[in-house]
C-alpha atoms as a PDB file:
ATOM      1  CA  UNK A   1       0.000   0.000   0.000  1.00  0.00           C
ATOM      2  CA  UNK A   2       2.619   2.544   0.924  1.00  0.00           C
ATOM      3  CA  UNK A   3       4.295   1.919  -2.639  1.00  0.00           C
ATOM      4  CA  UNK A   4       0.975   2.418  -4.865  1.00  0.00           C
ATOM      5  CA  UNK A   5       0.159   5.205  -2.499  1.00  0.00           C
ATOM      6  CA  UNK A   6       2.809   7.150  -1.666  1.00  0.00           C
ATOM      7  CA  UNK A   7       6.536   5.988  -3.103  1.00  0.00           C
ATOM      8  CA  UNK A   8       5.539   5.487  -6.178  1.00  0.00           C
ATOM      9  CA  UNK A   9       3.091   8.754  -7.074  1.00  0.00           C
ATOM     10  CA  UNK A  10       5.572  10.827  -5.155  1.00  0.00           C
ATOM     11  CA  UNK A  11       8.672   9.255  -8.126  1.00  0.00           C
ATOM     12  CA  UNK A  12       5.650   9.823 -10.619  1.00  0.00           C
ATOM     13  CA  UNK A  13       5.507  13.366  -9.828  1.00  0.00           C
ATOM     14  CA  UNK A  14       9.110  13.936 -10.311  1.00  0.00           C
ATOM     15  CA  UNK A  15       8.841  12.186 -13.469  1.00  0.00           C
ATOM     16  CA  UNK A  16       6.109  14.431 -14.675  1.00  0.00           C
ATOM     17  CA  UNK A  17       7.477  17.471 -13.648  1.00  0.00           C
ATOM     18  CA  UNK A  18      10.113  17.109 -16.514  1.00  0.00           C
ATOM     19  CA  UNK A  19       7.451  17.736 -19.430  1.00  0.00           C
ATOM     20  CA  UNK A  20       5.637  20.672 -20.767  1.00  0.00           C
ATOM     21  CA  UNK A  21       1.955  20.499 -19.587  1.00  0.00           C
ATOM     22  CA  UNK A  22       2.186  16.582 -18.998  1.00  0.00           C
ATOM     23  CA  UNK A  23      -0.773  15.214 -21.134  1.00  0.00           C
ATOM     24  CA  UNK A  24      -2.137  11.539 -19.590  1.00  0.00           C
ATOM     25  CA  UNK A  25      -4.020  10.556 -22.944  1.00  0.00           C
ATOM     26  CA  UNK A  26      -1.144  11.773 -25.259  1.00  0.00           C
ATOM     27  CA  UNK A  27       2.471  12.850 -26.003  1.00  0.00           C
ATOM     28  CA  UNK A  28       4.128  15.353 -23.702  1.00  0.00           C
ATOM     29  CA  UNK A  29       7.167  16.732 -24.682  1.00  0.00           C
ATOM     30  CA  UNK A  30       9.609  16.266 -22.583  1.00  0.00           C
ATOM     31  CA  UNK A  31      11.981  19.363 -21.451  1.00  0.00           C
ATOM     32  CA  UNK A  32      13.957  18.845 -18.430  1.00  0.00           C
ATOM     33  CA  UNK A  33      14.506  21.084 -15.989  1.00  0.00           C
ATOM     34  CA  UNK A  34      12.660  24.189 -17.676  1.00  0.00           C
ATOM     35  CA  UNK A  35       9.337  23.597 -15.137  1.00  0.00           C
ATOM     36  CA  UNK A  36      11.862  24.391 -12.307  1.00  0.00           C
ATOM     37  CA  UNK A  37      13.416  27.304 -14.353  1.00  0.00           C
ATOM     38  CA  UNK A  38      10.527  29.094 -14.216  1.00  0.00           C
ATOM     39  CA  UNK A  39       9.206  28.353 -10.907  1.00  0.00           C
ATOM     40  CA  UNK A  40      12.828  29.866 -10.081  1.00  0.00           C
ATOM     41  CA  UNK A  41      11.444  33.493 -12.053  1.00  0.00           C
ATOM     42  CA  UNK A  42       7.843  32.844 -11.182  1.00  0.00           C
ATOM     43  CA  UNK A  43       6.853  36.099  -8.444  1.00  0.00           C
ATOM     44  CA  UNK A  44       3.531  34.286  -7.665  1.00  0.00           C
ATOM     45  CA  UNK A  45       5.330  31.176  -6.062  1.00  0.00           C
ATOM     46  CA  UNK A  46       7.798  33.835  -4.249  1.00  0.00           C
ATOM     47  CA  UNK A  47       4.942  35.556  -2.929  1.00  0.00           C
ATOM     48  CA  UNK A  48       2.935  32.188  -2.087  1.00  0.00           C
ATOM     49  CA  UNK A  49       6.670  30.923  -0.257  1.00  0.00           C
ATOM     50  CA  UNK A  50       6.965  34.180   1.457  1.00  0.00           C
ATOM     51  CA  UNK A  51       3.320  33.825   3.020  1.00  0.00           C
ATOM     52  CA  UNK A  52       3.852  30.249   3.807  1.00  0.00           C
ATOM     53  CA  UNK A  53       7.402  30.949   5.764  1.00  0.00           C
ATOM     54  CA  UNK A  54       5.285  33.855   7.875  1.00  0.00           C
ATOM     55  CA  UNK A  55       2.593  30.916   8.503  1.00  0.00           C
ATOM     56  CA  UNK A  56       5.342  28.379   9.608  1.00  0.00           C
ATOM     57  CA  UNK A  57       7.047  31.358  11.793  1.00  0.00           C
ATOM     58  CA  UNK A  58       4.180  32.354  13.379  1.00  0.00           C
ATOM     59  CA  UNK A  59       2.148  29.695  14.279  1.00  0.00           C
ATOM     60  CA  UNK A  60       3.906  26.794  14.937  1.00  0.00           C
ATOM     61  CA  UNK A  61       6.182  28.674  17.840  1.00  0.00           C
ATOM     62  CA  UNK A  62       2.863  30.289  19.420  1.00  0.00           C
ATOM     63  CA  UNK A  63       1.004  27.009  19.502  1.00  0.00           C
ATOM     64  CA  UNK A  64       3.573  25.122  21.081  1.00  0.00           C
ATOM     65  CA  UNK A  65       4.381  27.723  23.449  1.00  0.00           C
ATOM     66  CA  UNK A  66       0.238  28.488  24.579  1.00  0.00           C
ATOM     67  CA  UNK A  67       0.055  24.820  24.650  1.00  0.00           C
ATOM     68  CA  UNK A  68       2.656  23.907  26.933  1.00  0.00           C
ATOM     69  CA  UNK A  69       0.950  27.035  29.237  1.00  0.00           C
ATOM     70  CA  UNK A  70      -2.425  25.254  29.236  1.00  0.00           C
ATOM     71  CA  UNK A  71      -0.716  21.948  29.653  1.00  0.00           C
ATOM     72  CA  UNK A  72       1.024  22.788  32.655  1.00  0.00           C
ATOM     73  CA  UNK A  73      -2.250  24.545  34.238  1.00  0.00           C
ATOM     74  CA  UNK A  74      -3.992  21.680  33.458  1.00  0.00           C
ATOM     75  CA  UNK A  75      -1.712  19.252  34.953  1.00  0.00           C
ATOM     76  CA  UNK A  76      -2.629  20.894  38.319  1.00  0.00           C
ATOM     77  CA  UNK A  77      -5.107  19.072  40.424  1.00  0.00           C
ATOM     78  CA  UNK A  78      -8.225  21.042  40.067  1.00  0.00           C
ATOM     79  CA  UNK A  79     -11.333  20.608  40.212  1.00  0.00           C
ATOM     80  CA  UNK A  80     -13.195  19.631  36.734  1.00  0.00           C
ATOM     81  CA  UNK A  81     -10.204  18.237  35.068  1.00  0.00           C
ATOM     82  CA  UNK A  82     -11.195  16.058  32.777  1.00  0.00           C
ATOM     83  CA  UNK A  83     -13.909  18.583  31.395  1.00  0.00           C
ATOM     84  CA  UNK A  84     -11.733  21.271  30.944  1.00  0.00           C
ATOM     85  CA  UNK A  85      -9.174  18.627  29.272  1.00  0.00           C
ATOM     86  CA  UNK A  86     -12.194  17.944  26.836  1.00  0.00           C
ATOM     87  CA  UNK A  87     -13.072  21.417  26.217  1.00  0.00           C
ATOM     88  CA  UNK A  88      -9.385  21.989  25.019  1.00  0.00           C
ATOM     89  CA  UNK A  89      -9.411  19.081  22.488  1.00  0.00           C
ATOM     90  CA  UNK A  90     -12.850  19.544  21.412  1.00  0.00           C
ATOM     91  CA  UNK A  91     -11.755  22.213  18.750  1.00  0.00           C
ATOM     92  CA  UNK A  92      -9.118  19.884  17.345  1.00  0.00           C
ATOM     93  CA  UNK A  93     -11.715  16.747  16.471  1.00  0.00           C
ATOM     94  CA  UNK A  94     -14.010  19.345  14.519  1.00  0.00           C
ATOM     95  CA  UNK A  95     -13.414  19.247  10.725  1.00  0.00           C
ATOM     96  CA  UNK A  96     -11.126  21.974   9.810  1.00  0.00           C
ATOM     97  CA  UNK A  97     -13.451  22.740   7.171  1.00  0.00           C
ATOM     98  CA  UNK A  98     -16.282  23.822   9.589  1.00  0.00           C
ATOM     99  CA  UNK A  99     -14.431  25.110  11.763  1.00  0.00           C
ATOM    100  CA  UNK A 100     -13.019  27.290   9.296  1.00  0.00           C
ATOM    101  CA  UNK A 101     -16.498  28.368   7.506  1.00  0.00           C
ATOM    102  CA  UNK A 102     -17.299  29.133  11.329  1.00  0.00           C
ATOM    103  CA  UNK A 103     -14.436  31.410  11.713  1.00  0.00           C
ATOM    104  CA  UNK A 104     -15.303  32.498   8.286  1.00  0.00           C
ATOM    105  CA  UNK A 105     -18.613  34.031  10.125  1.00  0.00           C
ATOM    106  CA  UNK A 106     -16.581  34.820  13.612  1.00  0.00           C
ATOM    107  CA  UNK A 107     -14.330  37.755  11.328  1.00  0.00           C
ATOM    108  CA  UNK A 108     -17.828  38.869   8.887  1.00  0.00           C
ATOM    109  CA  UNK A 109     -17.717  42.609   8.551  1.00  0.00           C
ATOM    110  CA  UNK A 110     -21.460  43.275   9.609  1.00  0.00           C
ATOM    111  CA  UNK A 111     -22.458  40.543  11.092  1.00  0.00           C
ATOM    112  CA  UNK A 112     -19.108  39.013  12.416  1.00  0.00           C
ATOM    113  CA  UNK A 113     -19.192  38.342  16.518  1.00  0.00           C
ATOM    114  CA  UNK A 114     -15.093  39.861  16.569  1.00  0.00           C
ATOM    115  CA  UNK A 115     -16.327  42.987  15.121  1.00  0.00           C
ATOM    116  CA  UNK A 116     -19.206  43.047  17.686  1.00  0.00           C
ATOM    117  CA  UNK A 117     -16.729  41.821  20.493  1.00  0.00           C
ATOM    118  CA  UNK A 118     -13.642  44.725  19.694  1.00  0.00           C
ATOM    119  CA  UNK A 119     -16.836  47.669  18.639  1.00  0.00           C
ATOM    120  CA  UNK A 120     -15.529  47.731  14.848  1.00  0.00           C
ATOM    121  CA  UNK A 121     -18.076  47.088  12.616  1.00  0.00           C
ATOM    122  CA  UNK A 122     -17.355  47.070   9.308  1.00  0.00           C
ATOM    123  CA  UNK A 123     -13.868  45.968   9.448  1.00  0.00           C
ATOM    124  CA  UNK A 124     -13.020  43.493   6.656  1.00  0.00           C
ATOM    125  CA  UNK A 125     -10.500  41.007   8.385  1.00  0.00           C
ATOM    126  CA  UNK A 126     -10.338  38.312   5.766  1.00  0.00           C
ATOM    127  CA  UNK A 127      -9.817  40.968   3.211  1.00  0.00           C
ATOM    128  CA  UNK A 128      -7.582  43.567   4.095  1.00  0.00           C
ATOM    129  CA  UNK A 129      -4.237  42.912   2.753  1.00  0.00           C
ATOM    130  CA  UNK A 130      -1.934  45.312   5.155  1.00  0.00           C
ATOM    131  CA  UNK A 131       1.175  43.630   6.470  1.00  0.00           C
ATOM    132  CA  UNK A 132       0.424  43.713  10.386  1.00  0.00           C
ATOM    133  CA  UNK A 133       3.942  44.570  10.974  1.00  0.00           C
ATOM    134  CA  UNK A 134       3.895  47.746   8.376  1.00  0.00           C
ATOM    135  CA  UNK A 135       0.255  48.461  10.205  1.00  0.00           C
ATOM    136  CA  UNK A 136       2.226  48.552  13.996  1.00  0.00           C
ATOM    137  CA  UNK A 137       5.073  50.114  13.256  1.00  0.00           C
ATOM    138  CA  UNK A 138       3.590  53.061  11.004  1.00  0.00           C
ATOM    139  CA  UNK A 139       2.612  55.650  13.857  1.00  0.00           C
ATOM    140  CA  UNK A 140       6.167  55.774  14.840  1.00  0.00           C
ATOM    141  CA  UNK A 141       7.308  56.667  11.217  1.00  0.00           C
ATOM    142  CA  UNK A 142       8.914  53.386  10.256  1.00  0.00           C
ATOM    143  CA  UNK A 143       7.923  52.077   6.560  1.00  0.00           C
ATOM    144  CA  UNK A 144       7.829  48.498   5.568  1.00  0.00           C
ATOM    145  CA  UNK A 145       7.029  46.901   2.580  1.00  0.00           C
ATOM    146  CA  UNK A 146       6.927  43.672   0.657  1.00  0.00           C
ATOM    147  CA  UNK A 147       8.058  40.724   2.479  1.00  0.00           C
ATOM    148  CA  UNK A 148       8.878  42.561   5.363  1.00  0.00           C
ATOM    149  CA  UNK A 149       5.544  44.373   5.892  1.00  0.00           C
ATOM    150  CA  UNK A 150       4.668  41.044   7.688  1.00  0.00           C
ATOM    151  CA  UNK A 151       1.712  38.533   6.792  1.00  0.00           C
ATOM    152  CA  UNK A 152      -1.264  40.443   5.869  1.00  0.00           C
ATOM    153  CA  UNK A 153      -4.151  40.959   8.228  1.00  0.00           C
ATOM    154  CA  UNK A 154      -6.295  38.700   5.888  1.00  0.00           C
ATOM    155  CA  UNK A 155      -3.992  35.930   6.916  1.00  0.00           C
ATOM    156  CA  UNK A 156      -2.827  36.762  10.466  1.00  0.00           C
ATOM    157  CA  UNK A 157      -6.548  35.789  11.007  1.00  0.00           C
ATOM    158  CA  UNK A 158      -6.318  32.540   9.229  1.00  0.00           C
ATOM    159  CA  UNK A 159      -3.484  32.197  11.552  1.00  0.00           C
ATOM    160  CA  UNK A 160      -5.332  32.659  14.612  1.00  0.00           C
ATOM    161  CA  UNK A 161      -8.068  30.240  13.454  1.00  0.00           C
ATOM    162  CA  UNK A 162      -5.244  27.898  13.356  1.00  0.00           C
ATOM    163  CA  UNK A 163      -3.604  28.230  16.113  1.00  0.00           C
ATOM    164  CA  UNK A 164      -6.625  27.954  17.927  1.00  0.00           C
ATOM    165  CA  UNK A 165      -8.099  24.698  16.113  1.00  0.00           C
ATOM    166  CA  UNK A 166      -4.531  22.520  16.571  1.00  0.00           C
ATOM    167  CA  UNK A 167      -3.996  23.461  20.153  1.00  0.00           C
ATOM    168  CA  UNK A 168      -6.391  20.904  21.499  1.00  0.00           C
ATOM    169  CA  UNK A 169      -3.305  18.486  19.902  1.00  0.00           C
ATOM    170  CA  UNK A 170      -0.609  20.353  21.117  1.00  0.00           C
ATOM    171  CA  UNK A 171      -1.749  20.209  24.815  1.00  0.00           C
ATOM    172  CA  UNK A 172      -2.575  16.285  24.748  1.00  0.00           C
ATOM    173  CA  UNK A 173       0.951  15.742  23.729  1.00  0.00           C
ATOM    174  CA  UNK A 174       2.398  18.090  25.906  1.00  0.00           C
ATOM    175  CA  UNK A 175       0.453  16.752  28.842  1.00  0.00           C
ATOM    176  CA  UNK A 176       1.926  13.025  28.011  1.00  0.00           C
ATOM    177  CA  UNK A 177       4.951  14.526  27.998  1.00  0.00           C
ATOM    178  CA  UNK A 178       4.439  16.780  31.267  1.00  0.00           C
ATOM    179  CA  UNK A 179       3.135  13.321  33.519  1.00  0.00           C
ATOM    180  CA  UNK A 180       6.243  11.091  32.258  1.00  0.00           C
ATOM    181  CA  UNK A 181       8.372  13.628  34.356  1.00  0.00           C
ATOM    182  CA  UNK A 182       9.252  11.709  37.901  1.00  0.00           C
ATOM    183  CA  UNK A 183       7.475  13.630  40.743  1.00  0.00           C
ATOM    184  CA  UNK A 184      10.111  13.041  42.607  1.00  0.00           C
ATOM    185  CA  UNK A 185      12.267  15.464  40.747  1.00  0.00           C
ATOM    186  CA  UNK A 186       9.392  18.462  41.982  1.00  0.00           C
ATOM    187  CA  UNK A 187       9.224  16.996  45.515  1.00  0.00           C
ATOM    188  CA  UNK A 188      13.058  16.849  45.595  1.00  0.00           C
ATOM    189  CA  UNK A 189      13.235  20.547  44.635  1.00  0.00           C
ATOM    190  CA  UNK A 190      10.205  21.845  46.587  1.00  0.00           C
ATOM    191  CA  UNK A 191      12.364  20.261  49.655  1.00  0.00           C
ATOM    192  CA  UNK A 192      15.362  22.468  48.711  1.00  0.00           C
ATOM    193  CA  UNK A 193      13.172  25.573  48.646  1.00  0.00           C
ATOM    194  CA  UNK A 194      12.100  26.176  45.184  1.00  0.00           C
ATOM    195  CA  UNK A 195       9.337  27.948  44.389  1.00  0.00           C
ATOM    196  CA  UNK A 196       6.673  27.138  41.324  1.00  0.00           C
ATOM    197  CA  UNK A 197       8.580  28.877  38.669  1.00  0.00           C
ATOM    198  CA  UNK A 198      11.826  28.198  39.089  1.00  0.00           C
ATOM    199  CA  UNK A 199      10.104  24.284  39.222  1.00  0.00           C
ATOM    200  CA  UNK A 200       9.170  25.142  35.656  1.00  0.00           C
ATOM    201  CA  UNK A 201      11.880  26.397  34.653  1.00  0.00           C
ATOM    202  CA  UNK A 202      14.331  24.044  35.659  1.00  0.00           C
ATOM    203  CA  UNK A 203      12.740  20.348  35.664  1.00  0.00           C
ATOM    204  CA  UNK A 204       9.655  21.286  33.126  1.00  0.00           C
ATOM    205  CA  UNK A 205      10.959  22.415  30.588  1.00  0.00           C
ATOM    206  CA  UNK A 206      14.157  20.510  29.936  1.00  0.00           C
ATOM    207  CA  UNK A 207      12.486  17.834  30.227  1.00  0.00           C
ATOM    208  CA  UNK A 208       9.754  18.394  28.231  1.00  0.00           C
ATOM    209  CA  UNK A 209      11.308  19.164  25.188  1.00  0.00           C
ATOM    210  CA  UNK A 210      11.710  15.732  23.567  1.00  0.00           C
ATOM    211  CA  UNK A 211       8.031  16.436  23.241  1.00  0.00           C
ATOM    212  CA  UNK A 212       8.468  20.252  22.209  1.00  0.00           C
ATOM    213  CA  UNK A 213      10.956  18.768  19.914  1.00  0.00           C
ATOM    214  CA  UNK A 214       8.860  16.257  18.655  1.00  0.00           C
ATOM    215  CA  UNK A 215       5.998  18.845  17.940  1.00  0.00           C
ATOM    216  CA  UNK A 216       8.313  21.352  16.410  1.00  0.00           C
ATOM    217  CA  UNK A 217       8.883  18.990  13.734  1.00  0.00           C
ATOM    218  CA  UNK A 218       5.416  17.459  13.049  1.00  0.00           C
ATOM    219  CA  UNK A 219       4.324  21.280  12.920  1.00  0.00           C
ATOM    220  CA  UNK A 220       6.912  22.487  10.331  1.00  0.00           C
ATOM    221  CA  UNK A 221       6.013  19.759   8.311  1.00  0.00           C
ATOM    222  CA  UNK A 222       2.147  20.371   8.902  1.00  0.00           C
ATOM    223  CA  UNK A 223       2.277  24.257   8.481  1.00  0.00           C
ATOM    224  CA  UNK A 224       4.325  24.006   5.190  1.00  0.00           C
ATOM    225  CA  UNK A 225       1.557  22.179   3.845  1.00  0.00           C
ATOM    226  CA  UNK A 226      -1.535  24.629   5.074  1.00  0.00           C
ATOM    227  CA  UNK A 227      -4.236  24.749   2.465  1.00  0.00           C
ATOM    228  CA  UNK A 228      -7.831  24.061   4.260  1.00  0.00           C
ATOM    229  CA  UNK A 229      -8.517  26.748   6.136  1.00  0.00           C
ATOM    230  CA  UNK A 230      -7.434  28.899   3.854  1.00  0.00           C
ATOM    231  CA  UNK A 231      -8.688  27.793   0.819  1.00  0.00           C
ATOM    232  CA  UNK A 232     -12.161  27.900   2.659  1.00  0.00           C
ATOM    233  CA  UNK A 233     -11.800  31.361   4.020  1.00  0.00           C
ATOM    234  CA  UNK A 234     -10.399  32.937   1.183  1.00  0.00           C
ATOM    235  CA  UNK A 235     -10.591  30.493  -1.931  1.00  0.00           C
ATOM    236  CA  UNK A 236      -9.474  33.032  -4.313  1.00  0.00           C
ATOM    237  CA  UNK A 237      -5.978  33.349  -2.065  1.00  0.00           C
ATOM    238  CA  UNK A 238      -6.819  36.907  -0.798  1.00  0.00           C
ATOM    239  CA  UNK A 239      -7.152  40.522  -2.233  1.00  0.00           C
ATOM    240  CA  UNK A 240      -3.229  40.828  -3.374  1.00  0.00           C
ATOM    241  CA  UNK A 241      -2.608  37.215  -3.248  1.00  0.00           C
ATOM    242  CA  UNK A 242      -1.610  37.850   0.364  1.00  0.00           C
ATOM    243  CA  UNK A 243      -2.949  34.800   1.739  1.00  0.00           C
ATOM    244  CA  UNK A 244      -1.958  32.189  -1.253  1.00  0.00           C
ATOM    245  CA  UNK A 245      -0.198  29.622   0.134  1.00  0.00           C
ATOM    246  CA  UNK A 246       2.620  26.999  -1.741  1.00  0.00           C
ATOM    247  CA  UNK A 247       0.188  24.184  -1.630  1.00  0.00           C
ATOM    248  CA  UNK A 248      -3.049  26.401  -2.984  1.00  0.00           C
ATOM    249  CA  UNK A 249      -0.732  27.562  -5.410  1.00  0.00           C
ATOM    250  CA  UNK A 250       0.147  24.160  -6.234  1.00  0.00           C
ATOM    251  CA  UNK A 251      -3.662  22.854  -6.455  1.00  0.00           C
ATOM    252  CA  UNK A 252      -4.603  26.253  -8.557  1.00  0.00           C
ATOM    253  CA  UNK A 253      -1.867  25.197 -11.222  1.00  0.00           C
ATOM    254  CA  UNK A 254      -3.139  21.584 -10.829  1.00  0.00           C
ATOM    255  CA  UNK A 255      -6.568  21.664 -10.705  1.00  0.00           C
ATOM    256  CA  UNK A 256      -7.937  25.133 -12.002  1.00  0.00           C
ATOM    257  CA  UNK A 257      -5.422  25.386 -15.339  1.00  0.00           C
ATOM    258  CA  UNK A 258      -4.388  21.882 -15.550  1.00  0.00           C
ATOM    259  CA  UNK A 259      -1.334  22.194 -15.910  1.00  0.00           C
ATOM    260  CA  UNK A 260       0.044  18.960 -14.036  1.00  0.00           C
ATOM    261  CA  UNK A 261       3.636  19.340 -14.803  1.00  0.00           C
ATOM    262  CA  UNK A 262       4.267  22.894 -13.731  1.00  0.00           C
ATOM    263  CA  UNK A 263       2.310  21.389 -10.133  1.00  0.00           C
ATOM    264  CA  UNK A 264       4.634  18.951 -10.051  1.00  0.00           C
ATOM    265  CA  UNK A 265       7.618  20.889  -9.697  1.00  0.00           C
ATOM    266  CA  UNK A 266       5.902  22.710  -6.930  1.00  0.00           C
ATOM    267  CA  UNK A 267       5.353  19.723  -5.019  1.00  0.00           C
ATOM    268  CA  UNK A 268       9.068  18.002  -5.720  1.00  0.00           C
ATOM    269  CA  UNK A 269      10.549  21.883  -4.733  1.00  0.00           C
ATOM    270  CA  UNK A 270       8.084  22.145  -1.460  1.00  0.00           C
ATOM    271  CA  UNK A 271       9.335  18.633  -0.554  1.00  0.00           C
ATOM    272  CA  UNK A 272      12.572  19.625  -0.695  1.00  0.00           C
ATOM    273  CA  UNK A 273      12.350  22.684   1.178  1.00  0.00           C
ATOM    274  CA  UNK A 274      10.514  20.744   3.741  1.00  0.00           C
ATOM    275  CA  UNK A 275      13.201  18.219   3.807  1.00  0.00           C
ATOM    276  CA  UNK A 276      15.828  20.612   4.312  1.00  0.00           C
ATOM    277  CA  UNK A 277      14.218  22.867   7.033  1.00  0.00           C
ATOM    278  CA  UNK A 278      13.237  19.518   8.628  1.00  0.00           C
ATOM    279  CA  UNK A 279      17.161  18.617   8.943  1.00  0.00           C
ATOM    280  CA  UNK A 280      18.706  21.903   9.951  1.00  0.00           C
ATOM    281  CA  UNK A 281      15.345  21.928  12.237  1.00  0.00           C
ATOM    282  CA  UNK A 282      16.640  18.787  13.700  1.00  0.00           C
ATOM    283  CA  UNK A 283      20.265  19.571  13.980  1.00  0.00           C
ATOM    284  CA  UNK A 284      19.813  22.884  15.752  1.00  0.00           C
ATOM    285  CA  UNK A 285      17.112  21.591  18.162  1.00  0.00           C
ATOM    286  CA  UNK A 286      17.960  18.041  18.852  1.00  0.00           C
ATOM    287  CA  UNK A 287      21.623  19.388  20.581  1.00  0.00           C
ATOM    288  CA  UNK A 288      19.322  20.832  23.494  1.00  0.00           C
ATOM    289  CA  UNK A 289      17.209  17.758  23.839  1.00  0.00           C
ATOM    290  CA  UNK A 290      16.921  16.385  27.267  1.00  0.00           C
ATOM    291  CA  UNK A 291      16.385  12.184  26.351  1.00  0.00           C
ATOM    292  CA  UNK A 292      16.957  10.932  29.925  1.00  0.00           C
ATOM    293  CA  UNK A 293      15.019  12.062  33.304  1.00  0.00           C
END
């Protein structure tokens, strides 16, 4: 199964992306490397890369980091445990699609409940294509543009939605990884005087982070490959393209023009930028991996 599924479609691919508009029925011609030439001087696929890297950036970092905080709050004994535990997870077992048309109602411009919440009707979040960073740094005078204006508010939202739909994951792993710790290493330092942070800080954490490692990677991977949620919220990939994505660019080229080969090389070149990050991802974090308790 995993060779009709996945070795051999993913070798296909490659194959594929070697031909001018690969034709199933017919001849293709076959010209090399030029699909991968122009993907080099294509400006759409650096602007879908550039959103994708803000998407990776932003919210794989902030999920692992709010869902170690819930994690550790609800590996307290309190009252109610297991339904807050549920609450948390019950996000993540939804169907991103619904979840996303929900959201898609949440950020609505007249009838949206955020608008209603923060008193600004008539904001358009999923279409206003401002970097946030060019937004927050303009009242002091400072100018940004391009790929350093930041992800757009369009998708900053998307992200949001996301972070907030995957967290119910993030804490279930983090709390396997929070009640492998040894109590005795808390009762140990709670004899010696230490207080609840410094607990954290010092026997948490470290040891926690084969499982922050472990999530680090499976969200690079995962985030890379975004195309749900925002294919649902904003199918046409935004107002300036500022929420297209490498993978809706990939299905656009696929599906919309048909033009199989040119998809191809998208998906080879996102596997190998995947690949790569996934490596230097590993040998950066791995070194400050705490295996043994």
């Amino acid at each position: 199964l995993m060779l009709i599924w996945n070795i051999f479609p993913s070798f296909f691919a490659l194959w594929i992306s070697l031909f001018d508009r690969f034709n199933f029925i017919g001849e293709s011609r076959f010209v090399g490397l030029l699909n991968y030439e122009i993907l080099w001087r294509d400006p759409l696929f650096w602007r879908a890369l550039s959103n994708t890297f803000w998407y990776v950036v932003l919210t794989v970092p902030t999920g692992i980091l709010l869902g170690t905080v819930v994690a550790v709050l609800l590996n307290e004994r309190i009252r109610g445990l297991g339904l807050y535990r549920t609450i948390y997870f019950l996000p993540y077992i939804t169907a991103l699609t619904a979840a996303a048309a929900v959201w898609q109602w949440i950020y609505h411009p007249e009838f949206g409940f955020l608008n209603w919440l923060l008193g600004t009707p008539g904001l358009d979040w999923l279409h206003t294509p401002d970097g946030i960073f060019a937004l927050a740094l303009a009242p002091l005078g400072v100018q940004l543009s391009g790929f350093w204006a930041g992800p757009s508010v369009a998708f900053t939202a998307i992200m949001i939605m996301t972070v907030w739909h995957f967290l119910g994951y993030n804490v279930v792993i983090l709390l396997a990884g929070l009640q492998s710790i040894p109590a005795q290493y808390y009762e140990a330092a709670e004899l010696d005087g230490a207080g609840w942070w410094q607990m954290q800080r010092h026997i948490t954490w470290p040891l926690l982070s084969p499982t922050t490692f472990f999530l680090a990677i499976i969200g690079l991977i995962g985030a890379f490959q975004v195309f749900t949620q925002v294919y649902v919220m904003t199918p046409t990939g935004g107002v300036l393209n500022d929420t297209l994505t490498v993978a809706m660019y990939l299905y656009n080229k696929g599906f919309r023009d048909s033009d199989f080969s040119y998809a191809s090389a998208l998906a080879v070149t996102m596997f190998v930028i995947i690949l790569a990050l996934t490596l230097i991802q590993r040998r950066v974090l791995e070194r400050r991996v705490t295996y043994e308790h």
